[in-house]
PDB file of N, CA and C in Angstrom:
ATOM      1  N   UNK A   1     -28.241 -23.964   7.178  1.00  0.00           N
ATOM      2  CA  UNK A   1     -27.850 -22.685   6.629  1.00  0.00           C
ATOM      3  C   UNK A   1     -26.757 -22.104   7.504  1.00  0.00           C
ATOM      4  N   UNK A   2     -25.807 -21.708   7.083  1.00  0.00           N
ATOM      5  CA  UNK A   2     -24.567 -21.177   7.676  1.00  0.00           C
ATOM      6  C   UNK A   2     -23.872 -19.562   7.427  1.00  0.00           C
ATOM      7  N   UNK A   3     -22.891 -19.381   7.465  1.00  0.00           N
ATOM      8  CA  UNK A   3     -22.470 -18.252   7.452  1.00  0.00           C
ATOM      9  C   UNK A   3     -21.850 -18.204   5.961  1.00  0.00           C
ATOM     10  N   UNK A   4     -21.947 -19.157   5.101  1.00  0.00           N
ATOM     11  CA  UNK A   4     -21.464 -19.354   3.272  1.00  0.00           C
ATOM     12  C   UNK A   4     -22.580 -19.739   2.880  1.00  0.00           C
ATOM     13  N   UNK A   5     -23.816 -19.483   3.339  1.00  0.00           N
ATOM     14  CA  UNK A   5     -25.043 -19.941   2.730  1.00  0.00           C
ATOM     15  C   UNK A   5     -25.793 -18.665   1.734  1.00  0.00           C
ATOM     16  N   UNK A   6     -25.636 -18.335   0.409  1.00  0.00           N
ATOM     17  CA  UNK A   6     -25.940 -16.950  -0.102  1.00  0.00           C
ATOM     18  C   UNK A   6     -26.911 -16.984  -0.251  1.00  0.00           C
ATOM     19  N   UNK A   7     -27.840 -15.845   0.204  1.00  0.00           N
ATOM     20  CA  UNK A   7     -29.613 -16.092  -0.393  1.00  0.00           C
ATOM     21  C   UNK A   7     -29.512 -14.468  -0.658  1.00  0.00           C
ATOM     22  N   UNK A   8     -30.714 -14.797  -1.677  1.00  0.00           N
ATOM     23  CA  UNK A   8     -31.049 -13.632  -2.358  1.00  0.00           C
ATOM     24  C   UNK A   8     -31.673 -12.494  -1.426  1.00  0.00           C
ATOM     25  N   UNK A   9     -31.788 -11.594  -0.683  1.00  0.00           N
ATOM     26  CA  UNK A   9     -32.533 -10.502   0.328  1.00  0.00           C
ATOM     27  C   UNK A   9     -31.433  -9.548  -0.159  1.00  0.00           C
ATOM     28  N   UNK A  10     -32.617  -8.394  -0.146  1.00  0.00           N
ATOM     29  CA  UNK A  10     -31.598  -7.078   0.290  1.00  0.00           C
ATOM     30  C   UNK A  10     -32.159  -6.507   1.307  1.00  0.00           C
ATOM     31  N   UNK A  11     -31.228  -5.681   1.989  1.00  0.00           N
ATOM     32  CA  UNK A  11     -31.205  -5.624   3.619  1.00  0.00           C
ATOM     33  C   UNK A  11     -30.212  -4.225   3.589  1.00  0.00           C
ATOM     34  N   UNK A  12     -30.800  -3.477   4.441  1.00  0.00           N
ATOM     35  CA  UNK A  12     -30.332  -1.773   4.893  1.00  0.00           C
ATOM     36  C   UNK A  12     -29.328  -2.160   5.879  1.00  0.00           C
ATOM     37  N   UNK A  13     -27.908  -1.242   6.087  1.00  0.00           N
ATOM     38  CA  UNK A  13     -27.523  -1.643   7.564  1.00  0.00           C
ATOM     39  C   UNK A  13     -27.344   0.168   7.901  1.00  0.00           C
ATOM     40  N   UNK A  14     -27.437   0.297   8.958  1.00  0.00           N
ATOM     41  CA  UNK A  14     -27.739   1.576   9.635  1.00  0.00           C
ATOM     42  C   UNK A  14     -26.901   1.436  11.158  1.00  0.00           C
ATOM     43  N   UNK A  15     -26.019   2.327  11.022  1.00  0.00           N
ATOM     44  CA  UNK A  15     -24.772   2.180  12.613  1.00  0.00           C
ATOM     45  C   UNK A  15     -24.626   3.424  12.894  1.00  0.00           C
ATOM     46  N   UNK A  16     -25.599   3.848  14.041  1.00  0.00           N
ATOM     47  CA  UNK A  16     -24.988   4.930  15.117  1.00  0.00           C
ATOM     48  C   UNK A  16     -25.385   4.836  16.684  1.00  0.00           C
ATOM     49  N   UNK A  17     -24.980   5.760  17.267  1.00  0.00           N
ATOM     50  CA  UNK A  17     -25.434   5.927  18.496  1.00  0.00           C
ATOM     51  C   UNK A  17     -26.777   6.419  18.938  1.00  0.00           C
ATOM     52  N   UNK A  18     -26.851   5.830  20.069  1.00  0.00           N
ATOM     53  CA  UNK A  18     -28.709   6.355  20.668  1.00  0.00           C
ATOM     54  C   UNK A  18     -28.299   7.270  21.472  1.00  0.00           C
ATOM     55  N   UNK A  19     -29.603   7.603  21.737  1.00  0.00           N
ATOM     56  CA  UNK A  19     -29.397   8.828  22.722  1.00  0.00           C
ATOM     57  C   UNK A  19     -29.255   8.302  24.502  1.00  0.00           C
ATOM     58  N   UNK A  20     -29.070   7.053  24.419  1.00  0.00           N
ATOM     59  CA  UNK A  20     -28.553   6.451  26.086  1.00  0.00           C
ATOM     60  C   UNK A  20     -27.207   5.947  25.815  1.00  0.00           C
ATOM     61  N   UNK A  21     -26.672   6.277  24.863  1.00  0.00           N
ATOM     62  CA  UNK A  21     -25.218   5.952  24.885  1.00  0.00           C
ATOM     63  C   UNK A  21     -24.769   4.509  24.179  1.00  0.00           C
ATOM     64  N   UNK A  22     -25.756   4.046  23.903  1.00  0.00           N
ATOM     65  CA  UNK A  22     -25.676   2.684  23.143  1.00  0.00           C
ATOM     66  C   UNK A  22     -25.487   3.054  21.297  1.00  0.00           C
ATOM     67  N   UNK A  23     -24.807   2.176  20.893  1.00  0.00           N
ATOM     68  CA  UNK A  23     -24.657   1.816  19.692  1.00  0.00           C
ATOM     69  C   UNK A  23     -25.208   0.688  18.984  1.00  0.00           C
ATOM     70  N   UNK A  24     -26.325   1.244  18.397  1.00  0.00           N
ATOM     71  CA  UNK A  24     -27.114   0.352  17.676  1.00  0.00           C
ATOM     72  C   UNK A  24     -26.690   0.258  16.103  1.00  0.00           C
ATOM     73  N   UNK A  25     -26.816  -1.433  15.665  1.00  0.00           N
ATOM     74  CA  UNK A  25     -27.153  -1.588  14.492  1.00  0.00           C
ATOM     75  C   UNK A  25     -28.169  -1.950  13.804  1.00  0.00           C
ATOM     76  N   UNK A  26     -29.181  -1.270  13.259  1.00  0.00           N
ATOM     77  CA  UNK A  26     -30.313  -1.401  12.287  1.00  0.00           C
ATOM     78  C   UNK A  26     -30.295  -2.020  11.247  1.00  0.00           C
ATOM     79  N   UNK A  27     -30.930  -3.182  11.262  1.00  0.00           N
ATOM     80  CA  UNK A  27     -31.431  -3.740   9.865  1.00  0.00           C
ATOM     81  C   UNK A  27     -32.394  -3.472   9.386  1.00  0.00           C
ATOM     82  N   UNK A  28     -32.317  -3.384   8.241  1.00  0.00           N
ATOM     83  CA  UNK A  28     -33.940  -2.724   7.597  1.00  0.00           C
ATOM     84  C   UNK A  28     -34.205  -3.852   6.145  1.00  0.00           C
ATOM     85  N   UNK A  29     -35.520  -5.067   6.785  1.00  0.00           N
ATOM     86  CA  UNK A  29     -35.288  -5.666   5.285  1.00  0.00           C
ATOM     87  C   UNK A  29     -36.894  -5.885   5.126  1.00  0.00           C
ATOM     88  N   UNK A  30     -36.935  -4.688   4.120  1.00  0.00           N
ATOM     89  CA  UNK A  30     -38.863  -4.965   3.942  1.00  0.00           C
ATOM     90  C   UNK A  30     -39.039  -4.722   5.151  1.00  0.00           C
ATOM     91  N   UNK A  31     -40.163  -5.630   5.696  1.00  0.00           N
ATOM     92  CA  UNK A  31     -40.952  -5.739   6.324  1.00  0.00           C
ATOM     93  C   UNK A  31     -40.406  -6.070   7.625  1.00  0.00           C
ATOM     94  N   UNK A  32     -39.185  -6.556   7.719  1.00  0.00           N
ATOM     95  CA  UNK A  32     -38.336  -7.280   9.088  1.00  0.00           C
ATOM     96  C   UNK A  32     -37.085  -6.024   9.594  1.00  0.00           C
ATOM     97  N   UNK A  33     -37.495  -5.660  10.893  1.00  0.00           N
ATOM     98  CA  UNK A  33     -36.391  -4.474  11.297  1.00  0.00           C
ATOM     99  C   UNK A  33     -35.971  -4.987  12.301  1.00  0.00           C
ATOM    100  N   UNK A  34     -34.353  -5.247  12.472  1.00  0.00           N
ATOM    101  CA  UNK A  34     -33.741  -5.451  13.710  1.00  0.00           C
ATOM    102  C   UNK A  34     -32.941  -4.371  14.269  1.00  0.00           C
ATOM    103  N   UNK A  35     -33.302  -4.033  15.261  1.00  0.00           N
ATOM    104  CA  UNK A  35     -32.645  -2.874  16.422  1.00  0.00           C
ATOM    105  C   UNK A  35     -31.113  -4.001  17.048  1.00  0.00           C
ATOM    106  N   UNK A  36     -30.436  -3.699  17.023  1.00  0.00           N
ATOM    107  CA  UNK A  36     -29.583  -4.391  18.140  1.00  0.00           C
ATOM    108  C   UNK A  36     -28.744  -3.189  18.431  1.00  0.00           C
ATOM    109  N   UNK A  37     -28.890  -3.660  20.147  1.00  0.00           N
ATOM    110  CA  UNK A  37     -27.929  -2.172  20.580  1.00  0.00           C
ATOM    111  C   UNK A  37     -26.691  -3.332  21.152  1.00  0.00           C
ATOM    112  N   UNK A  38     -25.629  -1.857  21.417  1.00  0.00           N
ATOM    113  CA  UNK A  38     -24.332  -2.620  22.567  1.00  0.00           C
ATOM    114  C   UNK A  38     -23.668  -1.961  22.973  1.00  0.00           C
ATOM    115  N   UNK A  39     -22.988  -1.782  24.214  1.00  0.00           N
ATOM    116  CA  UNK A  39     -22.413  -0.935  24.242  1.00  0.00           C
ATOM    117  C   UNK A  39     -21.153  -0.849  23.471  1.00  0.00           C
ATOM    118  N   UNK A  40     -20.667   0.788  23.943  1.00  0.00           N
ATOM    119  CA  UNK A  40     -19.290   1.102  23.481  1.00  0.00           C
ATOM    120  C   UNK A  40     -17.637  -0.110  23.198  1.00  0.00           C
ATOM    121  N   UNK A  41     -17.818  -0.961  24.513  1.00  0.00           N
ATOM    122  CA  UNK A  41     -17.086  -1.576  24.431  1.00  0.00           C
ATOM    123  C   UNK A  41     -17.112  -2.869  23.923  1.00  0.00           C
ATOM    124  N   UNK A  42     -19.186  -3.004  23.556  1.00  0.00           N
ATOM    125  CA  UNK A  42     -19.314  -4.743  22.778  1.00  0.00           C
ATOM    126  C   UNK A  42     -18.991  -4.056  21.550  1.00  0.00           C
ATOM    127  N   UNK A  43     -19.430  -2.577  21.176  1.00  0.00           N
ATOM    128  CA  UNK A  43     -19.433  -2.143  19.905  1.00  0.00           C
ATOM    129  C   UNK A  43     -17.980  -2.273  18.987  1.00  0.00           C
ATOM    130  N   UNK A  44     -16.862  -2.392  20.321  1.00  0.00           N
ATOM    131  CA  UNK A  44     -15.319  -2.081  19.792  1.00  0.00           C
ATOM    132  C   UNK A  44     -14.702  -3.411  19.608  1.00  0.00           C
ATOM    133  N   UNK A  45     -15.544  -4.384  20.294  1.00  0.00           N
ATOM    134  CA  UNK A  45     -15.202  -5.812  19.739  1.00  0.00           C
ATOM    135  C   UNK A  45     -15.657  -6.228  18.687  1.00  0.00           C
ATOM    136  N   UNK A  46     -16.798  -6.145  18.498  1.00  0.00           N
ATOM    137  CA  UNK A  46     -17.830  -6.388  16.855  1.00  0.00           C
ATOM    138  C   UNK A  46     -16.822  -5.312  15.740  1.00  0.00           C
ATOM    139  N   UNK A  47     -15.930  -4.102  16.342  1.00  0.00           N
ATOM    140  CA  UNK A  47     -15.724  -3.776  15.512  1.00  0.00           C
ATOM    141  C   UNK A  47     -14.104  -4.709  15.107  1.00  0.00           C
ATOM    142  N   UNK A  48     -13.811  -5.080  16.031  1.00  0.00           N
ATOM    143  CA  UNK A  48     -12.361  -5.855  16.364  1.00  0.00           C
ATOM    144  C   UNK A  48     -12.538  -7.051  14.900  1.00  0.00           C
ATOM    145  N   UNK A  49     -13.539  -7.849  15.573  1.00  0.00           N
ATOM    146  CA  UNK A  49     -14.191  -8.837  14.849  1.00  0.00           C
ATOM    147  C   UNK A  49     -14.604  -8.880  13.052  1.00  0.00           C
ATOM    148  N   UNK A  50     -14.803  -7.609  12.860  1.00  0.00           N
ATOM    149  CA  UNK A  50     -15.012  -7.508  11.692  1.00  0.00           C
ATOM    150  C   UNK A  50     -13.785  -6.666  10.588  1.00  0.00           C
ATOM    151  N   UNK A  51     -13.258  -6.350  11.069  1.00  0.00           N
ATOM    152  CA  UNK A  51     -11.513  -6.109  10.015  1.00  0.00           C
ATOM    153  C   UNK A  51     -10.894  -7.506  10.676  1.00  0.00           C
ATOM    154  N   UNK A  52     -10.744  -8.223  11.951  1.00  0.00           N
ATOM    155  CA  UNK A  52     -10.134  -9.674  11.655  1.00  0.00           C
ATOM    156  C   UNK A  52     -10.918 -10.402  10.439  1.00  0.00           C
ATOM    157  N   UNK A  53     -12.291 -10.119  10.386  1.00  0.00           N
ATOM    158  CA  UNK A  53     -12.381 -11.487   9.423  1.00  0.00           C
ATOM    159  C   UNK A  53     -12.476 -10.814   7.867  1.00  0.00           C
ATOM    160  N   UNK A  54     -12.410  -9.238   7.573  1.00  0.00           N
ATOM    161  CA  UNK A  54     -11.849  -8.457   6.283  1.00  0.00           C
ATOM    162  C   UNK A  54     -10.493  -9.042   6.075  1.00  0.00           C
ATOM    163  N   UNK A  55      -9.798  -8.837   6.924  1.00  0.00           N
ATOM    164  CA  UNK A  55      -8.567  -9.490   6.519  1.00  0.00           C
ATOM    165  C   UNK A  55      -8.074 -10.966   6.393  1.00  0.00           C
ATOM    166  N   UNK A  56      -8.735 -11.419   6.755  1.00  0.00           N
ATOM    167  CA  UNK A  56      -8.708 -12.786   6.225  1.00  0.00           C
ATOM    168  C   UNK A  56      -9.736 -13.218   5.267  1.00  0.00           C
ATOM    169  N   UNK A  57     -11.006 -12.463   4.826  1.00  0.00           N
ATOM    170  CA  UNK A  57     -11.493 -12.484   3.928  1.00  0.00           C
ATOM    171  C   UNK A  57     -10.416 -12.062   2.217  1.00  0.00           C
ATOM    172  N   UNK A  58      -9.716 -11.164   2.628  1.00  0.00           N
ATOM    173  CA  UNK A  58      -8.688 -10.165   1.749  1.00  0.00           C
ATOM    174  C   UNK A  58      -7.768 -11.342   1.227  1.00  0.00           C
ATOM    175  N   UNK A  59      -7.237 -12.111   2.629  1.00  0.00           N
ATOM    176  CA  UNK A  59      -5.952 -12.776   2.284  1.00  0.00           C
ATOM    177  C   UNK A  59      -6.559 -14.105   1.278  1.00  0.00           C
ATOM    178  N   UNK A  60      -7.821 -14.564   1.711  1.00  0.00           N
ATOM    179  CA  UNK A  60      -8.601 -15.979   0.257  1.00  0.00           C
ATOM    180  C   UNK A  60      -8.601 -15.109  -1.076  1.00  0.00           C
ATOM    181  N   UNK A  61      -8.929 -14.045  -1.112  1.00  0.00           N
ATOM    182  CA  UNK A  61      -9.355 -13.408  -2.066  1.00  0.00           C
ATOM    183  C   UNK A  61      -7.748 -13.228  -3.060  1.00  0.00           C
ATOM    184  N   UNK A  62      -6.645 -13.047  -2.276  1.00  0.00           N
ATOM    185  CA  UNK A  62      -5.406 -13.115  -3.330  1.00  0.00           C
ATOM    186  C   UNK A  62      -4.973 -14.030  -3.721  1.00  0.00           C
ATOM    187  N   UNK A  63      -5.375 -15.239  -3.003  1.00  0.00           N
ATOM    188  CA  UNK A  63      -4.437 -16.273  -3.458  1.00  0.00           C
ATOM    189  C   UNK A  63      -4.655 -16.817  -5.276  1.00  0.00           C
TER     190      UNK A  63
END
C-alpha cells in the first residue's frame, strides 16, 4: 500500500496550535485519533512540502 493506494475511510483533519507552542495535526477517524505535534519550524516545512506537491499535483492535473 502506498501513497496512490485509494481506500475508502473518512477521516477529520484538525490544525492548530497547543498551548506549549506546538502545532498539532489531529486526525479524527471513528474510533482511531492521531495527535501529531511539531514544531513551528517542522510545521513550516510540512507546510513547504505540501503546496510543492499541490503544485505538482496541479501541473498532472492539466496536462
Amino acid at each position: 500500500m502506498g501513497i496512490n493506494t485509494e481506500r475508502d475511510i473518512e477521516a477529520n483533519l484538525q490544525i492548530g496550535p497547543t498551548t506549549e507552542g506546538m502545532v498539532r495535526l489531529f486526525i479524527d477517524a471513528g474510533e482511531l485519533e492521531i495527535p501529531m505535534d511539531f514544531s513551528p519550524e517542522e510545521a513550516e516545512e510540512i507546510a513547504e512540502e505540501i503546496r510543492a506537491a499541490a503544485g505538482r499535483a496541479r501541473a498532472l492535473s492539466e496536462k
